[in-house]
N, C-alpha and C. Protein backbone atom coordinates (compact mmCIF):
# COMPACT_ATOMS: atom_id res chain seq x y z
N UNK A 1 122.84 113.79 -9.64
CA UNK A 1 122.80 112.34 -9.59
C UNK A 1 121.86 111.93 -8.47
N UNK A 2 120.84 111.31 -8.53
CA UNK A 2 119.66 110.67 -7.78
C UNK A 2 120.10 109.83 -7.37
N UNK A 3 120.14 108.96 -5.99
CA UNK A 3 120.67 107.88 -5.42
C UNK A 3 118.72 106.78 -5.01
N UNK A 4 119.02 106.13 -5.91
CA UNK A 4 117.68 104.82 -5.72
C UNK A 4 117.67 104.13 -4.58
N UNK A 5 116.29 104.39 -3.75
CA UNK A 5 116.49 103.41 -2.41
C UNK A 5 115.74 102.48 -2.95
N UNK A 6 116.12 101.27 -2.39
CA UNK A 6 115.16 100.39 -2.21
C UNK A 6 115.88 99.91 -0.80
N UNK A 7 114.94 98.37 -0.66
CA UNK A 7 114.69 97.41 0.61
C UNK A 7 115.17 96.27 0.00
N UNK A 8 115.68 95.47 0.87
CA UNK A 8 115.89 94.21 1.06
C UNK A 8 114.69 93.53 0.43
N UNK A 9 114.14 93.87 1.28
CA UNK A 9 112.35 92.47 0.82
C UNK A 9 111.51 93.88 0.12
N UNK A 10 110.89 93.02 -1.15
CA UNK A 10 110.31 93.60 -2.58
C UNK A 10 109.27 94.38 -1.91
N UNK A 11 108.45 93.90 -0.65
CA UNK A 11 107.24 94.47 -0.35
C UNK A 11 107.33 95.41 1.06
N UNK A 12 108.44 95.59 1.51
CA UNK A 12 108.64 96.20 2.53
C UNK A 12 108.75 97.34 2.70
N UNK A 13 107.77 98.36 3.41
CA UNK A 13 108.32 99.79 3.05
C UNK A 13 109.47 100.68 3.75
N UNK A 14 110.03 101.73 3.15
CA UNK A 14 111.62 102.23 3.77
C UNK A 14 110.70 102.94 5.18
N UNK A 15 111.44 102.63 6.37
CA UNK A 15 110.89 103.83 7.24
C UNK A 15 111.64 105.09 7.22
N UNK A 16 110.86 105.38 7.92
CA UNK A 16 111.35 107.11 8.09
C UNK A 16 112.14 107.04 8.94
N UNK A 17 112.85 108.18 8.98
CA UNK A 17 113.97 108.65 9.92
C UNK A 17 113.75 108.73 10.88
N UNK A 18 112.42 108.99 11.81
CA UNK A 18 111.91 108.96 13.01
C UNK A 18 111.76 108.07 13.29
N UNK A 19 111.12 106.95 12.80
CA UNK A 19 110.55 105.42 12.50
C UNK A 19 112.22 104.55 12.84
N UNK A 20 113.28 104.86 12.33
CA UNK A 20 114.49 104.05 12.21
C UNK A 20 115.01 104.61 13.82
N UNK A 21 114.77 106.03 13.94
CA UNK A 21 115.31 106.45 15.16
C UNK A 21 115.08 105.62 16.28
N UNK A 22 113.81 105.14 16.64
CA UNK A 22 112.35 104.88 17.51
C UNK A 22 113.30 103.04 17.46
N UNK A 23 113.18 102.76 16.52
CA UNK A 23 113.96 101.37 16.26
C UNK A 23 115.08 101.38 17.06
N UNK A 24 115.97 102.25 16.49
CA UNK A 24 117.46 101.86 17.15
C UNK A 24 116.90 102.42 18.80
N UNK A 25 116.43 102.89 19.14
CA UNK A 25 116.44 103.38 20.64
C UNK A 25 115.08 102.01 21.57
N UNK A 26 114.45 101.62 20.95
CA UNK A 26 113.80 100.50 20.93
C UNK A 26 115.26 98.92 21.54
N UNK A 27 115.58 99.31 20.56
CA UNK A 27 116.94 98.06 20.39
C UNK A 27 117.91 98.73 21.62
N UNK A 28 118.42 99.93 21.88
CA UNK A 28 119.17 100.04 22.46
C UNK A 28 118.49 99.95 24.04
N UNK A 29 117.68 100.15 24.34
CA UNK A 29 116.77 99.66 25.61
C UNK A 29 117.11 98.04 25.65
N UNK A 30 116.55 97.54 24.73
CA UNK A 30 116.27 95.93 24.87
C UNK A 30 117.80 95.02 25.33
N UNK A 31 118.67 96.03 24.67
CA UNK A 31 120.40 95.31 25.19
C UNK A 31 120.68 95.40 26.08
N UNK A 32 120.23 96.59 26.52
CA UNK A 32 120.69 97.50 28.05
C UNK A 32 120.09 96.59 29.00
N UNK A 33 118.67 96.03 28.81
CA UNK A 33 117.93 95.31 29.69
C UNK A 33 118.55 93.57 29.59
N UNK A 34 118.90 93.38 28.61
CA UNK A 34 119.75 92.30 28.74
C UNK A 34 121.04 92.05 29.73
N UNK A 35 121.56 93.09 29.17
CA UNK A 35 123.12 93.44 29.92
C UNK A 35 122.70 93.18 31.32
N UNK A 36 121.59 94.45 31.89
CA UNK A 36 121.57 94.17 33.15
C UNK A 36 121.45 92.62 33.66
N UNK A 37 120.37 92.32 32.83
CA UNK A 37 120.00 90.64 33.59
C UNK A 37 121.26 90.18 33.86
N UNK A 38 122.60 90.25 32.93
CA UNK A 38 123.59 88.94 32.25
C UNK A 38 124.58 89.30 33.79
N UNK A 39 124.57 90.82 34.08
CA UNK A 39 125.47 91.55 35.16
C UNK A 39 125.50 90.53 36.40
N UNK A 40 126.73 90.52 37.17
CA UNK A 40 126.51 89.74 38.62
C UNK A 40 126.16 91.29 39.30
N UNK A 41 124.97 90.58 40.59
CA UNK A 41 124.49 91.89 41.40
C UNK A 41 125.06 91.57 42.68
N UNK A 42 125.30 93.01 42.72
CA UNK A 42 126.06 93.23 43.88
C UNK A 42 125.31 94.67 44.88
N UNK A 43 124.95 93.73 46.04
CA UNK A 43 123.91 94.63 47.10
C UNK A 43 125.04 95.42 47.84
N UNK A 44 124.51 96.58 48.55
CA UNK A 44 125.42 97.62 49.05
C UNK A 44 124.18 97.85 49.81
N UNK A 45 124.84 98.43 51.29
CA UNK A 45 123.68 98.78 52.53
C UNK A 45 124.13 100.05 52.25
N UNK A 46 123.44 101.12 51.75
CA UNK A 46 123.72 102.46 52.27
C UNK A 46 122.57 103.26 52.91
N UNK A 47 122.87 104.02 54.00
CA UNK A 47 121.69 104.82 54.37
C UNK A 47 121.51 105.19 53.17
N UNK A 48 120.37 105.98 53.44
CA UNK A 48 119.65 106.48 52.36
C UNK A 48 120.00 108.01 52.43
N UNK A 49 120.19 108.51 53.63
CA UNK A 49 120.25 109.93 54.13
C UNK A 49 122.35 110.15 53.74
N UNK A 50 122.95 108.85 53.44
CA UNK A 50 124.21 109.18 53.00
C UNK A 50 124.05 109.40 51.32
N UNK A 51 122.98 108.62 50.45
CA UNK A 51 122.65 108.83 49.32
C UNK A 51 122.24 110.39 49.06
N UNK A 52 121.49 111.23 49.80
CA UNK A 52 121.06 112.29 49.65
C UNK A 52 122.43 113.30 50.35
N UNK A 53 122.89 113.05 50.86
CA UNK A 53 123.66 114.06 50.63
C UNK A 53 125.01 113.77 49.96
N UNK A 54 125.47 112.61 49.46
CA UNK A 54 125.92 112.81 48.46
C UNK A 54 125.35 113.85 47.05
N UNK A 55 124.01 113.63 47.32
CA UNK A 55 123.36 114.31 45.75
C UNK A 55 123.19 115.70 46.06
N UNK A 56 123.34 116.23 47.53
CA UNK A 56 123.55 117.68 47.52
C UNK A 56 125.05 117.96 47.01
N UNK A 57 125.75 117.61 46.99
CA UNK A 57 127.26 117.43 46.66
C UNK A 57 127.61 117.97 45.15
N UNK A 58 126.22 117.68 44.70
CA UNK A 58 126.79 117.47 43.18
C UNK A 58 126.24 118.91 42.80
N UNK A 59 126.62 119.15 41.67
CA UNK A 59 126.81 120.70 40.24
C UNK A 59 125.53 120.02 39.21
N UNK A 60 125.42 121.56 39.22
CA UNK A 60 124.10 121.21 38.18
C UNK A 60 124.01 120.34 36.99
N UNK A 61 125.55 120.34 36.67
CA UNK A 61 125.52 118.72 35.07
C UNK A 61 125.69 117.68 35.66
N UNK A 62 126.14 117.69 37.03
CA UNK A 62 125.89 116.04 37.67
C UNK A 62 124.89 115.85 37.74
N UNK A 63 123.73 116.78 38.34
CA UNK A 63 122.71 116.53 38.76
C UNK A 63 121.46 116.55 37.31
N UNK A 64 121.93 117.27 36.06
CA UNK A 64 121.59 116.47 35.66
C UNK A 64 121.38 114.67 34.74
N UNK A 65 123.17 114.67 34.90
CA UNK A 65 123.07 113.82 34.51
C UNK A 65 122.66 112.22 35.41
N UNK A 66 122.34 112.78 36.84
CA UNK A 66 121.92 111.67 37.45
C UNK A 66 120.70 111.72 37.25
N UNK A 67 119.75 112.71 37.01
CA UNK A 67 118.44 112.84 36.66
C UNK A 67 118.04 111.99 35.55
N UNK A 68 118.94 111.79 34.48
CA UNK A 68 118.71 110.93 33.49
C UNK A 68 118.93 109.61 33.19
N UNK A 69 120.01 109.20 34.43
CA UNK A 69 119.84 108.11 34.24
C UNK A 69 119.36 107.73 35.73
N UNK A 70 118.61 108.24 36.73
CA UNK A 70 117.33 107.95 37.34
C UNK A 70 115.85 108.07 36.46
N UNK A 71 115.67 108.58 35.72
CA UNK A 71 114.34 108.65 34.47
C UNK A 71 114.42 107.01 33.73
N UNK A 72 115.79 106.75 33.10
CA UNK A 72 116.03 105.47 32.11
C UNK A 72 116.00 104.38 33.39
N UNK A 73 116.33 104.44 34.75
CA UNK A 73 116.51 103.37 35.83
C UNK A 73 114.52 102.85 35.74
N UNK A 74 114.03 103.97 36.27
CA UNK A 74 112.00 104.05 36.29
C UNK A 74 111.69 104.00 35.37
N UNK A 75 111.70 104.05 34.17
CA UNK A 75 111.27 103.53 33.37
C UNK A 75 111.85 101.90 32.93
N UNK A 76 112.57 101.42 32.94
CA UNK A 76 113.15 100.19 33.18
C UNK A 76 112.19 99.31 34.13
N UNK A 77 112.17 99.88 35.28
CA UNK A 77 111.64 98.94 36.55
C UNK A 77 110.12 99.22 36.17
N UNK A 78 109.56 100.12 35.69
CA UNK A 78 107.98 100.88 35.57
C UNK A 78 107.66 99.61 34.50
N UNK A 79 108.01 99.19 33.36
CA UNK A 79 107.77 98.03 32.30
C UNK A 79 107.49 96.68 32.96
């Protein structure tokens, strides 16, 4: 049994799976950057030298998972 795609609009073509991927991660940036704006900000004085050694503190899946969302923070502010 063959399942028929079509589109919404007659002239529109289906994207690809990479193409839809690129979209939703497109969109999921653009909320994230919303959210932040909508957020109340709240400043914190920390040395900087208490920031770093907190980050010696951490195990290699902390560290990388702070790596990643220091990459998504620079690229955010880099736009």
């Amino acid at each position: 049994m063959s399942e028929q795609k079509s589109v919404h609009e007659l002239e529109a073509q289906l994207l690809s799976g990479q193409d839809a991927i690129q979209d939703a991660e497109r969109l999921r940036a653009l909320l994230r950057r919303n959210r932040q704006r909508a957020e109340r900000e709240v400043q914190l004085r920390v040395p900087f030298t208490v920031i770093i050694e907190a980050i010696e503190q951490l195990e290699a899946g902390e560290l990388r998972l702070l790596a990643q969302k220091l990459d998504e923070q620079l690229a955010i502010v880099q736009r």
